[in-house]
C-alpha atoms as a PDB file:
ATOM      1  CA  UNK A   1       0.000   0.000   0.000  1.00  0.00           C
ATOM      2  CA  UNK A   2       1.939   3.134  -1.248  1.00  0.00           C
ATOM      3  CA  UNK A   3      -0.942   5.804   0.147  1.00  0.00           C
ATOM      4  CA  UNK A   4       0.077   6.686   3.701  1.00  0.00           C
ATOM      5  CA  UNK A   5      -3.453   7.570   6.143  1.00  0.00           C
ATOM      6  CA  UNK A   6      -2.944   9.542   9.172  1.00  0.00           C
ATOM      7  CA  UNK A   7      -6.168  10.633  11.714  1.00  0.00           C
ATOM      8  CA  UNK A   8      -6.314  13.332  13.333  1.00  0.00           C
ATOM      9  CA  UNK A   9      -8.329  13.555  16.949  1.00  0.00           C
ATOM     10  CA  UNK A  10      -9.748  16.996  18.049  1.00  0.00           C
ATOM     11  CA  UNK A  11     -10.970  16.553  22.056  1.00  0.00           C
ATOM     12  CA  UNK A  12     -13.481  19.541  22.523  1.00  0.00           C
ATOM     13  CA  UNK A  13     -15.516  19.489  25.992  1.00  0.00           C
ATOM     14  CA  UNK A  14     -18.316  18.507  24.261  1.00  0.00           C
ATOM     15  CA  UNK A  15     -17.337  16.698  21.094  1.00  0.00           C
ATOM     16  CA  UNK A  16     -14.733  14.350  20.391  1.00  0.00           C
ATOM     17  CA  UNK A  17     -14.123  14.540  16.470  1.00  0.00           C
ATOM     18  CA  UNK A  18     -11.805  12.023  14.375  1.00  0.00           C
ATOM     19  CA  UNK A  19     -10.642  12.777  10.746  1.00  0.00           C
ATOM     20  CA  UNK A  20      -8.778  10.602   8.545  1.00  0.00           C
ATOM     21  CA  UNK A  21      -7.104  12.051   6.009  1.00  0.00           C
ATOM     22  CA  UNK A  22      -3.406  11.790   3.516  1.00  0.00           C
ATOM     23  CA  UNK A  23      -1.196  14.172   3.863  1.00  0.00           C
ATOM     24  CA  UNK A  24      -1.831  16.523   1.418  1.00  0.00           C
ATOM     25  CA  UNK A  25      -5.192  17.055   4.197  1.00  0.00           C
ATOM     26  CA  UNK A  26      -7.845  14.971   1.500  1.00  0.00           C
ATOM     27  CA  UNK A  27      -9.960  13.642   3.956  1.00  0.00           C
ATOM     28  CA  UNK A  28     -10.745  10.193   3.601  1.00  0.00           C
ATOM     29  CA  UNK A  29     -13.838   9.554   6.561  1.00  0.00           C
ATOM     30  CA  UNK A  30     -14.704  11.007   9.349  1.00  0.00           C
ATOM     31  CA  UNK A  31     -16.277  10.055  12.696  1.00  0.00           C
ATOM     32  CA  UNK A  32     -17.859  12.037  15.763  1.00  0.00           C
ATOM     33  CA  UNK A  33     -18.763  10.725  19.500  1.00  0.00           C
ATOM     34  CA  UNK A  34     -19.849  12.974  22.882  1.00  0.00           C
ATOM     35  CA  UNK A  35     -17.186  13.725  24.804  1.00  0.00           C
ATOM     36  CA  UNK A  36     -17.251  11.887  28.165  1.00  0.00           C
ATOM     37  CA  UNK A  37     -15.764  15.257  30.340  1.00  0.00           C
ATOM     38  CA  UNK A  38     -16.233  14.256  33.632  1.00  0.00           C
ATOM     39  CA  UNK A  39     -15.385  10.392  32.876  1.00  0.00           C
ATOM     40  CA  UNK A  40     -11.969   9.451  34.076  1.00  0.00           C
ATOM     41  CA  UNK A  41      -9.190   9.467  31.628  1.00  0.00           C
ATOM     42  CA  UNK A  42      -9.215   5.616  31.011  1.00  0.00           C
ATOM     43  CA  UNK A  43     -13.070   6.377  30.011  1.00  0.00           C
ATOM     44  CA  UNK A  44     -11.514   9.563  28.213  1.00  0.00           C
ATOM     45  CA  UNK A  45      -9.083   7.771  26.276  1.00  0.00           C
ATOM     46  CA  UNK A  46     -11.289   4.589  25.223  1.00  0.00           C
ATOM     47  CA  UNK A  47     -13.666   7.396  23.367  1.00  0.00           C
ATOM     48  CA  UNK A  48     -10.784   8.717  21.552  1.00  0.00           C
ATOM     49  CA  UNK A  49      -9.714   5.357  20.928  1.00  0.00           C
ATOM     50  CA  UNK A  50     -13.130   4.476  19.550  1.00  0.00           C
ATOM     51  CA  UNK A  51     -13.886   7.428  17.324  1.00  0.00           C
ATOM     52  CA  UNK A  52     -10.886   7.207  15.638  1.00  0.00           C
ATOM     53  CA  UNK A  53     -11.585   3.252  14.784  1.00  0.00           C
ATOM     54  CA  UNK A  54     -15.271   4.923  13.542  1.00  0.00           C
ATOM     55  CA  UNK A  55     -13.348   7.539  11.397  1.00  0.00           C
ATOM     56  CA  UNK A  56     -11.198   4.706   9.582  1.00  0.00           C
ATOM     57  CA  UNK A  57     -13.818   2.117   9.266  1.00  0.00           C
ATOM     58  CA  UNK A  58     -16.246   4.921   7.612  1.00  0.00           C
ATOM     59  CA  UNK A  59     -13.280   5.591   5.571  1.00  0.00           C
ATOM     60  CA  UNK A  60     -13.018   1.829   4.894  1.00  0.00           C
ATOM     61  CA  UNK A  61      -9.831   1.620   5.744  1.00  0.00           C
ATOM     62  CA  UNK A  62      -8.471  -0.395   8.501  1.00  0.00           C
ATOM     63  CA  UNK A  63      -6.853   1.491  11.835  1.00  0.00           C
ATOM     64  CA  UNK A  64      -3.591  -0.825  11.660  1.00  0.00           C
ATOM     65  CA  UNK A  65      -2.635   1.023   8.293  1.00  0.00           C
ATOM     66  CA  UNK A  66      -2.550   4.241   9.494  1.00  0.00           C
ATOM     67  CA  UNK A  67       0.237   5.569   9.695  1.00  0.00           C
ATOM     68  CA  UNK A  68       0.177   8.118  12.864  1.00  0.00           C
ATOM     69  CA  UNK A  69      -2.820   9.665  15.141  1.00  0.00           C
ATOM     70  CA  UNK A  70      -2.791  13.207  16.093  1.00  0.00           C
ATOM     71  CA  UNK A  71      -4.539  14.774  19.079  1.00  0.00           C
ATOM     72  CA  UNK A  72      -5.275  18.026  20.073  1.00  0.00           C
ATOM     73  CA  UNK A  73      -7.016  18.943  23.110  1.00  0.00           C
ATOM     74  CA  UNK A  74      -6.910  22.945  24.820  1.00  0.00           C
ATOM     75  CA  UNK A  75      -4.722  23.958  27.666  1.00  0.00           C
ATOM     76  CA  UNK A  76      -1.107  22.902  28.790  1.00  0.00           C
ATOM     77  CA  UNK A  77       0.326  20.598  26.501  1.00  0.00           C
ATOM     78  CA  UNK A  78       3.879  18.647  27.116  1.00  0.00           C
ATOM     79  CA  UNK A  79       4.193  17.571  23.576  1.00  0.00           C
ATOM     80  CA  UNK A  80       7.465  15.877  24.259  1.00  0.00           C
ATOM     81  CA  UNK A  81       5.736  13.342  26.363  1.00  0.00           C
ATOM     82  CA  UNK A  82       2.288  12.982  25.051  1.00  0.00           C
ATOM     83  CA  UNK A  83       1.100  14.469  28.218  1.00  0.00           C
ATOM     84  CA  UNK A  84      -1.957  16.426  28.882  1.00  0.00           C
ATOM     85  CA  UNK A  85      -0.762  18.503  31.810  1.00  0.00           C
ATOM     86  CA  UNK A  86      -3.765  20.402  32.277  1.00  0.00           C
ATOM     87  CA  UNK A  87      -7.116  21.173  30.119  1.00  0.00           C
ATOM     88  CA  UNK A  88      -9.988  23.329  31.002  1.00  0.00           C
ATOM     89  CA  UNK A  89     -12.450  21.131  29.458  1.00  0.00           C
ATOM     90  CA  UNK A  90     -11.297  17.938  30.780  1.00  0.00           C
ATOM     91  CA  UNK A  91     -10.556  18.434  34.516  1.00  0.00           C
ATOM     92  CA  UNK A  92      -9.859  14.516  35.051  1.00  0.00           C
ATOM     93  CA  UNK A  93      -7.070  14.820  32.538  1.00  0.00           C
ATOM     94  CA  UNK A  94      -4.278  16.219  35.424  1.00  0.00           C
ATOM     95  CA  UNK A  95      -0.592  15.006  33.961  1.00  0.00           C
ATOM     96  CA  UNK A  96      -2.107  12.379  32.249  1.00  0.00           C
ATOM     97  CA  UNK A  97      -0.270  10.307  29.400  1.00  0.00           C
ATOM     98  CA  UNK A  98      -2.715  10.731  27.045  1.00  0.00           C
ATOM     99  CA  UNK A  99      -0.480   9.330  24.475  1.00  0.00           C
ATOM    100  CA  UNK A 100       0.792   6.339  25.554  1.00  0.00           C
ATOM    101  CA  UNK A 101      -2.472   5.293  27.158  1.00  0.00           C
ATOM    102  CA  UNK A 102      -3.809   5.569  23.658  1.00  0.00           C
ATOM    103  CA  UNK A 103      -1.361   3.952  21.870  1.00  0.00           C
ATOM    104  CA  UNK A 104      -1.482   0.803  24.465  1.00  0.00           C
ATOM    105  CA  UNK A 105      -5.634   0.539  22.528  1.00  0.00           C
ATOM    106  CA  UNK A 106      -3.934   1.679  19.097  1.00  0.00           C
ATOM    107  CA  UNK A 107      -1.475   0.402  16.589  1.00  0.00           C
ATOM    108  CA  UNK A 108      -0.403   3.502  14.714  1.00  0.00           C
ATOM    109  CA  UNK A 109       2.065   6.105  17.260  1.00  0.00           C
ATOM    110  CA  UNK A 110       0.678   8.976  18.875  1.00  0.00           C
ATOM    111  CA  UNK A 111       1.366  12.596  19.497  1.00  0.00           C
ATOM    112  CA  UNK A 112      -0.071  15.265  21.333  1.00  0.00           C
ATOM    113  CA  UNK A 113      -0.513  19.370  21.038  1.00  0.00           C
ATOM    114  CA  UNK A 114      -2.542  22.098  22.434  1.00  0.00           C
ATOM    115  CA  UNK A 115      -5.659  22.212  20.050  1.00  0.00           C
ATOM    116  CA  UNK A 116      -5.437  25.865  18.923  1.00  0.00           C
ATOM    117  CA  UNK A 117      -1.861  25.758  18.120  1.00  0.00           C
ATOM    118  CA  UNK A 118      -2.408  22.574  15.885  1.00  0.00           C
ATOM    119  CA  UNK A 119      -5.617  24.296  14.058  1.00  0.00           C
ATOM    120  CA  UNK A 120      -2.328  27.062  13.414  1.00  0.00           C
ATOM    121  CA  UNK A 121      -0.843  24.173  11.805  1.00  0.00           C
ATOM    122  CA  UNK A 122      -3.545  23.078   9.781  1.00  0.00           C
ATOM    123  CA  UNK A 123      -4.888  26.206   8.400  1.00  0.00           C
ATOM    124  CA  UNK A 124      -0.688  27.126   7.279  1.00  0.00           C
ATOM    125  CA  UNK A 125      -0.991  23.648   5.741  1.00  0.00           C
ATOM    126  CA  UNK A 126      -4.358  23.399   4.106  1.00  0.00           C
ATOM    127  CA  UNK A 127      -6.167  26.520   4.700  1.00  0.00           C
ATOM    128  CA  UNK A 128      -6.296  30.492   4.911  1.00  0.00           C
ATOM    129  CA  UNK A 129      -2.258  30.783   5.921  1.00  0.00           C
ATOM    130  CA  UNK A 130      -1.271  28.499   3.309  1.00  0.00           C
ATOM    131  CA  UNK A 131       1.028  31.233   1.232  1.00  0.00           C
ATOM    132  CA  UNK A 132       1.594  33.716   4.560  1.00  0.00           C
ATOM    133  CA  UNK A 133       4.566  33.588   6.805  1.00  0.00           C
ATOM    134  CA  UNK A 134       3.509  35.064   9.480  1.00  0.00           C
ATOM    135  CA  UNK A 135      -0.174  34.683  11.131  1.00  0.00           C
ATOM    136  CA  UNK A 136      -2.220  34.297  14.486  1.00  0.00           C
ATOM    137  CA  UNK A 137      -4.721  32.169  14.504  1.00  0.00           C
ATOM    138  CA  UNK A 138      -7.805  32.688  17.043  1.00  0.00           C
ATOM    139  CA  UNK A 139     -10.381  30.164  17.828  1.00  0.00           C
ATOM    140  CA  UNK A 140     -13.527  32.142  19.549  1.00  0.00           C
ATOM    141  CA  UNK A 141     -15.400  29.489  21.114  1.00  0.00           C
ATOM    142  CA  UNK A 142     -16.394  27.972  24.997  1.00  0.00           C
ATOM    143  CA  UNK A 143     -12.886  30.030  25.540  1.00  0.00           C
ATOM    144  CA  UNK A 144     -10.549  31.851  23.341  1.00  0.00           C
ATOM    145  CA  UNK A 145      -7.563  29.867  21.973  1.00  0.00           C
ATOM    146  CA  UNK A 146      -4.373  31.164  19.713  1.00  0.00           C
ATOM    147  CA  UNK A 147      -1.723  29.682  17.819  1.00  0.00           C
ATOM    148  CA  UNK A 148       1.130  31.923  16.399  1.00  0.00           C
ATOM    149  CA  UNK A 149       3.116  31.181  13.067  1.00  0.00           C
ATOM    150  CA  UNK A 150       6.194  33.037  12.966  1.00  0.00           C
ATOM    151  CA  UNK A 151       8.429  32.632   9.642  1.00  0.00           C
ATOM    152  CA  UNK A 152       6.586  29.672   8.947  1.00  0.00           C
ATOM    153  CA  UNK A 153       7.034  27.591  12.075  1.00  0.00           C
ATOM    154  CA  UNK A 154       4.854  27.236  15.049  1.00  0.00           C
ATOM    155  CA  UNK A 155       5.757  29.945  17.850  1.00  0.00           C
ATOM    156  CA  UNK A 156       5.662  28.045  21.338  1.00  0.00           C
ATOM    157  CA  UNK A 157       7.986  29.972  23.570  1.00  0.00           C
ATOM    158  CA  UNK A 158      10.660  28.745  25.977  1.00  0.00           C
ATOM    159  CA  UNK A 159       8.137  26.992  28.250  1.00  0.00           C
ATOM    160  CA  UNK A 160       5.994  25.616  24.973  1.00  0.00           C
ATOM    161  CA  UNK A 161       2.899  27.018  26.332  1.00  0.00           C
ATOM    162  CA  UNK A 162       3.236  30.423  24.076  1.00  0.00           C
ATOM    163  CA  UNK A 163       0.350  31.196  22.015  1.00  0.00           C
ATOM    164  CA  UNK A 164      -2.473  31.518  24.892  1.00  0.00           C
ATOM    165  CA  UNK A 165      -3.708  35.018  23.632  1.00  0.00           C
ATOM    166  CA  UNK A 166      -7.471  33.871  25.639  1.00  0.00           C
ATOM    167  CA  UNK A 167      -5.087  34.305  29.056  1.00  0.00           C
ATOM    168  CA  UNK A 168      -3.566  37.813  28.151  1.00  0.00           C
ATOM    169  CA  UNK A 169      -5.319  40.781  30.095  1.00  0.00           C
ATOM    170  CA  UNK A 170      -7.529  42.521  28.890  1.00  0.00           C
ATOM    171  CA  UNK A 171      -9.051  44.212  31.590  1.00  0.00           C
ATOM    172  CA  UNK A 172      -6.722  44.431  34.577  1.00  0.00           C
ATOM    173  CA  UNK A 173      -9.616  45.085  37.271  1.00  0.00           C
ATOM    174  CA  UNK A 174     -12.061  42.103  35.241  1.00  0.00           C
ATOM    175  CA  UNK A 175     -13.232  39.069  35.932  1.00  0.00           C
ATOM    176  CA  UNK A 176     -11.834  35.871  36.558  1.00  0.00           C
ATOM    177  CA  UNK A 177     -14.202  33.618  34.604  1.00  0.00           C
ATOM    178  CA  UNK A 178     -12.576  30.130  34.094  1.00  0.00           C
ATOM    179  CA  UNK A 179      -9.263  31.795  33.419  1.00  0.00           C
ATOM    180  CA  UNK A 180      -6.612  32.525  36.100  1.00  0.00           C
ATOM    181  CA  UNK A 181      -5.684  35.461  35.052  1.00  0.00           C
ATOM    182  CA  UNK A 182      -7.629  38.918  36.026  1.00  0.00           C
ATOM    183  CA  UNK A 183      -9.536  40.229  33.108  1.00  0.00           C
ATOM    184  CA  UNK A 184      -8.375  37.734  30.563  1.00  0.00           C
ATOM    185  CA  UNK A 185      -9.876  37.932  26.982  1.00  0.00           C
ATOM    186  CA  UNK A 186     -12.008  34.816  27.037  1.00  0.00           C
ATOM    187  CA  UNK A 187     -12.940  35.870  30.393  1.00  0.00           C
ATOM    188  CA  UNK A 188     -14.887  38.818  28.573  1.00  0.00           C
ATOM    189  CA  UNK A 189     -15.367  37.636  25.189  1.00  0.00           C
ATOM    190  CA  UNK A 190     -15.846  33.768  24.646  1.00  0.00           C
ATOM    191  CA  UNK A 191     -19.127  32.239  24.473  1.00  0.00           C
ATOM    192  CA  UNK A 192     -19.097  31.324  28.349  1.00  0.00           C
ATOM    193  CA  UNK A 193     -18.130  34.840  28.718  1.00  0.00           C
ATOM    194  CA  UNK A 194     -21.245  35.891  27.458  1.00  0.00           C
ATOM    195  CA  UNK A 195     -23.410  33.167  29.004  1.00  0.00           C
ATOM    196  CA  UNK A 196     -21.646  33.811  32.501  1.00  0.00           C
ATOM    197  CA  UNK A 197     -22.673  37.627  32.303  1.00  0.00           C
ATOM    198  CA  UNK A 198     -26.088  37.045  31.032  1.00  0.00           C
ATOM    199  CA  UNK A 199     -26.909  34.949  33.675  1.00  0.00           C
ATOM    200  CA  UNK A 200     -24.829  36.915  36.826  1.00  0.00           C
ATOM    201  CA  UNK A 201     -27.287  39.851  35.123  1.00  0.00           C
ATOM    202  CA  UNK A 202     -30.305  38.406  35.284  1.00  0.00           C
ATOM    203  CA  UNK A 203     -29.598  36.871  38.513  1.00  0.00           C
ATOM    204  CA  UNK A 204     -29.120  40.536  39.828  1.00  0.00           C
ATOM    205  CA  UNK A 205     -32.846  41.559  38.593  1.00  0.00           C
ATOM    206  CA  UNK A 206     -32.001  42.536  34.793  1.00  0.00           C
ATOM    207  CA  UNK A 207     -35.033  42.403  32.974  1.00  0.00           C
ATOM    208  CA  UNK A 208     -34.309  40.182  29.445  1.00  0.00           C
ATOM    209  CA  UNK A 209     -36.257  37.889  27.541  1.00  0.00           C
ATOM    210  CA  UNK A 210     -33.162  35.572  28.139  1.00  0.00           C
ATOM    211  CA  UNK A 211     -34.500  35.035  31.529  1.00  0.00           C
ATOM    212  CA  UNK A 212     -36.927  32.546  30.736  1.00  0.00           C
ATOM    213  CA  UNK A 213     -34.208  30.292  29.270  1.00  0.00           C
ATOM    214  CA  UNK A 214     -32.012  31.063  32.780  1.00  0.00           C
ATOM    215  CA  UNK A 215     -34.934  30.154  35.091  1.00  0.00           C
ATOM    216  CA  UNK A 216     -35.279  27.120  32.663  1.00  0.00           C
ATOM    217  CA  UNK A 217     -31.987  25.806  32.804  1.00  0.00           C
ATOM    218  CA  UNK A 218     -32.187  22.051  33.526  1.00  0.00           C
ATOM    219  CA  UNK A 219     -34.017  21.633  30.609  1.00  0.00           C
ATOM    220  CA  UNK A 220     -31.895  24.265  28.437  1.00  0.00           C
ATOM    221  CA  UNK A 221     -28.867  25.373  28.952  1.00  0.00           C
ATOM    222  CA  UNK A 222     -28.384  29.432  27.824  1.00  0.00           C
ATOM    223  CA  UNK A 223     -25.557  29.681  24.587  1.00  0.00           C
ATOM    224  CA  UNK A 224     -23.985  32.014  23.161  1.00  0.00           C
ATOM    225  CA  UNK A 225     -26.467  31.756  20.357  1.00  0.00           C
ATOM    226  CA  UNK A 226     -29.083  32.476  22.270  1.00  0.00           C
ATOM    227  CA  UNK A 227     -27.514  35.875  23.392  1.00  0.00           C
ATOM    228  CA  UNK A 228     -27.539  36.707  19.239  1.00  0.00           C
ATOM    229  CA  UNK A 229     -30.709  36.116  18.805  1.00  0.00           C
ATOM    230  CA  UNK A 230     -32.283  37.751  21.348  1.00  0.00           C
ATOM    231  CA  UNK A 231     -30.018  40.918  19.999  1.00  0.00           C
ATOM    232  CA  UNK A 232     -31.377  40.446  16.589  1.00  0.00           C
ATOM    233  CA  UNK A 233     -34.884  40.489  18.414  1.00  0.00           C
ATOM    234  CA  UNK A 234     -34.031  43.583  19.835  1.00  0.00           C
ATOM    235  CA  UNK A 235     -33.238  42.998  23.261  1.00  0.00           C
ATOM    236  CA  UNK A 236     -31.730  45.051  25.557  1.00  0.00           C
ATOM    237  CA  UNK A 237     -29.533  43.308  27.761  1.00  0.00           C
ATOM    238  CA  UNK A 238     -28.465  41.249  25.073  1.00  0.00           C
ATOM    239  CA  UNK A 239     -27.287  43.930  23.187  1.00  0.00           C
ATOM    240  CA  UNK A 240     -25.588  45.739  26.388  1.00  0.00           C
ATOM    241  CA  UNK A 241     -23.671  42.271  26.374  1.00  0.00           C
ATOM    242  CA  UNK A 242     -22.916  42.233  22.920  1.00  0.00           C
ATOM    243  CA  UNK A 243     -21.275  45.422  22.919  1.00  0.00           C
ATOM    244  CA  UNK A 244     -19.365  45.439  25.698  1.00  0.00           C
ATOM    245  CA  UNK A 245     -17.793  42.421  24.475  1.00  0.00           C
ATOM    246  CA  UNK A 246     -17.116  43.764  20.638  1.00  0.00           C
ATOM    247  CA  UNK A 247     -15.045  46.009  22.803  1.00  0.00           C
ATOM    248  CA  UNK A 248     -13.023  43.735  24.830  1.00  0.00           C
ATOM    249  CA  UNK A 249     -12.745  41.350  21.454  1.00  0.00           C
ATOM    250  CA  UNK A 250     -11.633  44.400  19.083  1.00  0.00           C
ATOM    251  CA  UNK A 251      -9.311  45.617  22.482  1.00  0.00           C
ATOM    252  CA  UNK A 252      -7.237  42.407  21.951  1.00  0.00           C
ATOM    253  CA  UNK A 253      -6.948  42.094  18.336  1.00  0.00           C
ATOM    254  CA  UNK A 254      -5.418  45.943  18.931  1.00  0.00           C
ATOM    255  CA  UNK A 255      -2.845  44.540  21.419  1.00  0.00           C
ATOM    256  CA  UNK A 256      -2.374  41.309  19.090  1.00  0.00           C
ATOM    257  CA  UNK A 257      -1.422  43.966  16.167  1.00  0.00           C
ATOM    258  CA  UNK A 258       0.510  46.185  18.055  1.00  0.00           C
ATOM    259  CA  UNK A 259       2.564  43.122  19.530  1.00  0.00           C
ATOM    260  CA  UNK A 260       3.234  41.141  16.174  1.00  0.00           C
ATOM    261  CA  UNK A 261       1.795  42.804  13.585  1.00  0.00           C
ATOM    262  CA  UNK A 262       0.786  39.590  11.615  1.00  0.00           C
ATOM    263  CA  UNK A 263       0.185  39.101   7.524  1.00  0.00           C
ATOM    264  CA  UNK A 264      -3.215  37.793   8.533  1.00  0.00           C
ATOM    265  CA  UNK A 265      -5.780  37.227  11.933  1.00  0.00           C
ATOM    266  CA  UNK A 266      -7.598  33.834  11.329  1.00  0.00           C
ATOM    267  CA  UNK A 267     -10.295  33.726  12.744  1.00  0.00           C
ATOM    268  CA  UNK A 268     -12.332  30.214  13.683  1.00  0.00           C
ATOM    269  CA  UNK A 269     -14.489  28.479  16.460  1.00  0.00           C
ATOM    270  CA  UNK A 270     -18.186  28.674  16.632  1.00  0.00           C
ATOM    271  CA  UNK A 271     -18.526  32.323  17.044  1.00  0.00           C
ATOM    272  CA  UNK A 272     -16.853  33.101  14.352  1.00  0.00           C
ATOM    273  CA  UNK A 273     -20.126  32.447  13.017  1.00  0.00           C
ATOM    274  CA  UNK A 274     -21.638  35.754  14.217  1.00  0.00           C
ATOM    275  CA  UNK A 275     -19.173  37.406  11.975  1.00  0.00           C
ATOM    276  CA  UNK A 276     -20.926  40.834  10.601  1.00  0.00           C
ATOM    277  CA  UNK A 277     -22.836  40.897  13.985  1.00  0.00           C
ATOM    278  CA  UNK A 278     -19.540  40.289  16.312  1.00  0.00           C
ATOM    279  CA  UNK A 279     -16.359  39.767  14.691  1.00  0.00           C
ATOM    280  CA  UNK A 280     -16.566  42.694  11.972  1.00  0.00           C
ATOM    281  CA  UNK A 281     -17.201  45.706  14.288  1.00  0.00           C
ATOM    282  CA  UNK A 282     -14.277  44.340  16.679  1.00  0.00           C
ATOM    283  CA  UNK A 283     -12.091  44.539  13.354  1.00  0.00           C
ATOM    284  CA  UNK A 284     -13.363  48.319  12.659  1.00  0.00           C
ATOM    285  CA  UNK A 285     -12.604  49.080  16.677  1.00  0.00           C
ATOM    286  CA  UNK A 286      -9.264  47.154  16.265  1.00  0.00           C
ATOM    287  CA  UNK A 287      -8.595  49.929  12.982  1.00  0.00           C
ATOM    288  CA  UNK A 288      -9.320  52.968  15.361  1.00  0.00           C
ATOM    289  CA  UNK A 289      -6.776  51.841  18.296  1.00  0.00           C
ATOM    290  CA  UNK A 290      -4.329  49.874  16.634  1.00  0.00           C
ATOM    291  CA  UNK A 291      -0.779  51.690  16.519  1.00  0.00           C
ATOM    292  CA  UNK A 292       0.731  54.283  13.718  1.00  0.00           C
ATOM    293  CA  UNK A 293      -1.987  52.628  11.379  1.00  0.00           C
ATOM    294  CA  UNK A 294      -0.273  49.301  11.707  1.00  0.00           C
ATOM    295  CA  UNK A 295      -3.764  47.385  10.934  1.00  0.00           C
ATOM    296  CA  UNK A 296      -3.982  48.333   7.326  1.00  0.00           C
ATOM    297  CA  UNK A 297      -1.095  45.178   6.382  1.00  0.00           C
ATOM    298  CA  UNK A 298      -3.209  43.166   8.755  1.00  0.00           C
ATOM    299  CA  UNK A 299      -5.898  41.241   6.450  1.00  0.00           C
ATOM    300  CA  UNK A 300      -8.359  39.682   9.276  1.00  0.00           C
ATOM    301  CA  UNK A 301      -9.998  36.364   7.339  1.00  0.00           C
ATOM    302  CA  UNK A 302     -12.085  34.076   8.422  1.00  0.00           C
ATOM    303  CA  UNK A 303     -10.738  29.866   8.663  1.00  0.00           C
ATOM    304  CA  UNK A 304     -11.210  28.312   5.408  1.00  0.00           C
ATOM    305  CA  UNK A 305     -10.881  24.573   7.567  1.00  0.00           C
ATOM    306  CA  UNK A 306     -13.310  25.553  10.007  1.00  0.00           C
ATOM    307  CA  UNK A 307     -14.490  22.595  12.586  1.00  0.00           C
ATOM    308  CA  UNK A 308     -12.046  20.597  10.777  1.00  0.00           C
ATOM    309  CA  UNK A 309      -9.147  23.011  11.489  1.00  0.00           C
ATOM    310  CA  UNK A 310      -7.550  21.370  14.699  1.00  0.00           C
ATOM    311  CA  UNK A 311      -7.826  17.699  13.329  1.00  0.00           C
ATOM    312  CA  UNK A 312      -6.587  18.542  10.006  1.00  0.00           C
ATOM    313  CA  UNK A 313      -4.037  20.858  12.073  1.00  0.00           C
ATOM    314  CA  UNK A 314      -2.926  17.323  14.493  1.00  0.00           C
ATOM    315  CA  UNK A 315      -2.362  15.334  11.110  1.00  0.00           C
ATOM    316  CA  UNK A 316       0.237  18.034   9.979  1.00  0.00           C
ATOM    317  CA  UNK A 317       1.645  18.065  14.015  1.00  0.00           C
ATOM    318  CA  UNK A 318       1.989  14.103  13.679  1.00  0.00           C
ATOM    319  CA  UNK A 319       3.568  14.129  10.740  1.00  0.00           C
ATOM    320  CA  UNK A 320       6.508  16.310  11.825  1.00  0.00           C
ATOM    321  CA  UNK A 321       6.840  15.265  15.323  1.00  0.00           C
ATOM    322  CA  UNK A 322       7.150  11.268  13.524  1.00  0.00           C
ATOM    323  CA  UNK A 323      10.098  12.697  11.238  1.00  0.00           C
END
């Protein structure tokens, strides 16, 4: 068999999803399973293990000729060791060998990055950096992730944690949110962001229509989506949180300019979706407070791999960590 498959595992707190693909990123099957969050990591790593059997068998192709498995899950990555130090999403996953527990269920070897930083990889590889240098990608989602390509190579620091734009600060005197860090920008800005605030809003006698979800919310669970639509509708609260956080989300794509002053912003993750009502007024903010006019050789784009970005992005990561 001359054609080499590769899969390529993105761990999401909700989703677990499994591409196989070559290496030139034509994907070959694909295969998608709930992510068991508060399972143990033995439970953990049996779903991963399982969804990527799914993706190869829809593919039709059998899991003992492919040739390596990527996996990218968010937060502190040691890459060196297949090791999921710590993940936001997966709080049983504490310095856990991710890797070799999954390669003990798997034939094919394994390797391990932070999920934003591989999405990085994929979109340089397959998608909207594919002829730029030098680009940030951002993932707005449950948090905000970032992965940095400087001079073509993936920028992880001297710690190999580099890249964490949803940790910088934002607002010194802000909220914690999940983050650690005061004020951080997913703290402000992410889709929990805007849940978190809806609800602490409501709770303190707002008046919305969101509160009938809020009061609700064993059966339904407020999203971010829900926060748009209820804009659209013409609500007020919602649109109170909406702006506010077009600020804080156009604030750090200023500092994210001013710092590196990037060919291109990707942008990707689910709320990338709201992009005239959210991401396009952050961009005009971003062109009134970035520095000496730096934003006008900054070309913000949307991800042309979009949900398939940090798979695709662990196929690339496997294939030069096997070399």
């Amino acid at each position: 068999m001359n054609e080499k498959y590769h899969i390529g595992i993105d761990i999401g707190g909700t989703k677990i999803l499994a591409v196989i693909a070559n290496k030139y990123g034509l994907i070959y099957g694909t295969a998608t399973r709930k992510t068991p969050a508060l399972s143990d990591a033995t439970s953990i790593v049996k779903s991963l293990a399982y969804t990527a059997t799914e993706a190869a068998d829809n593919a039709g192709i059998k899991i003992n000729h492919v040739d390596t498995i990527g996996l990218a899950a968010a937060g502190a990555i040691d890459s060196s060791n297949g090791t999921i130090i710590y993940s936001p999403h997966l709080p049983t996953l504490v310095n856990t060998p991710v890797g070799s527990m999954l390669r003990e269920m798997l034939t094919p070897s394994i390797y391990v990055g932070n999920d934003a930083n591989l999405a990085a990889l994929g979109e340089k590889a397959f998608g909207a950096g594919k002829f730029v240098n030098n680009f940030v990608f951002i993932t707005i989602s449950t948090g905000i992730g970032g992965g940095i390509i400087i001079d073509n190579k993936l920028w992880t620091g001297s710690s190999g944690y580099a890249g964490e734009l949803g940790h910088m600060t934002i607002n010194a005197l802000g909220p914690y949110g999940k983050s650690a860090t005061p004020g951080a920008w997913e703290s402000l800005c992410s889709g929990s962001a805007l849940t978190r605030i809806a609800k602490e809003r409501i709770d303190m006698g707002e008046n919305s229509s969101l509160k009938r979800i809020v009061e609700s919310s064993r059966a339904q669970k407020l999203t971010a989506e829900d926060i748009f639509s209820a804009s659209i509708d013409g609500d007020d609260l919602a649109n109170q949180i909406i702006d506010d956080a077009i600020f804080y989300l156009g604030t750090g794509l200023t500092s994210i300019v001013n710092v590196l002053s990037p060919e291109k912003i990707i942008i990707g993750g689910g709320l990338s979706n709201q992009w005239e009502n959210y991401v396009t007024p952050a961009i005009k903010l971003m062109h009134q407070q970035a520095y000496a006019d730096s934003w006008k050789s900054v070309d913000v784009v949307p991800s042309e791999l979009g949900a398939n970005a940090g798979a695709l992005g662990a196929i690339v990561f496997s294939q030069q960590f096997s070399k």
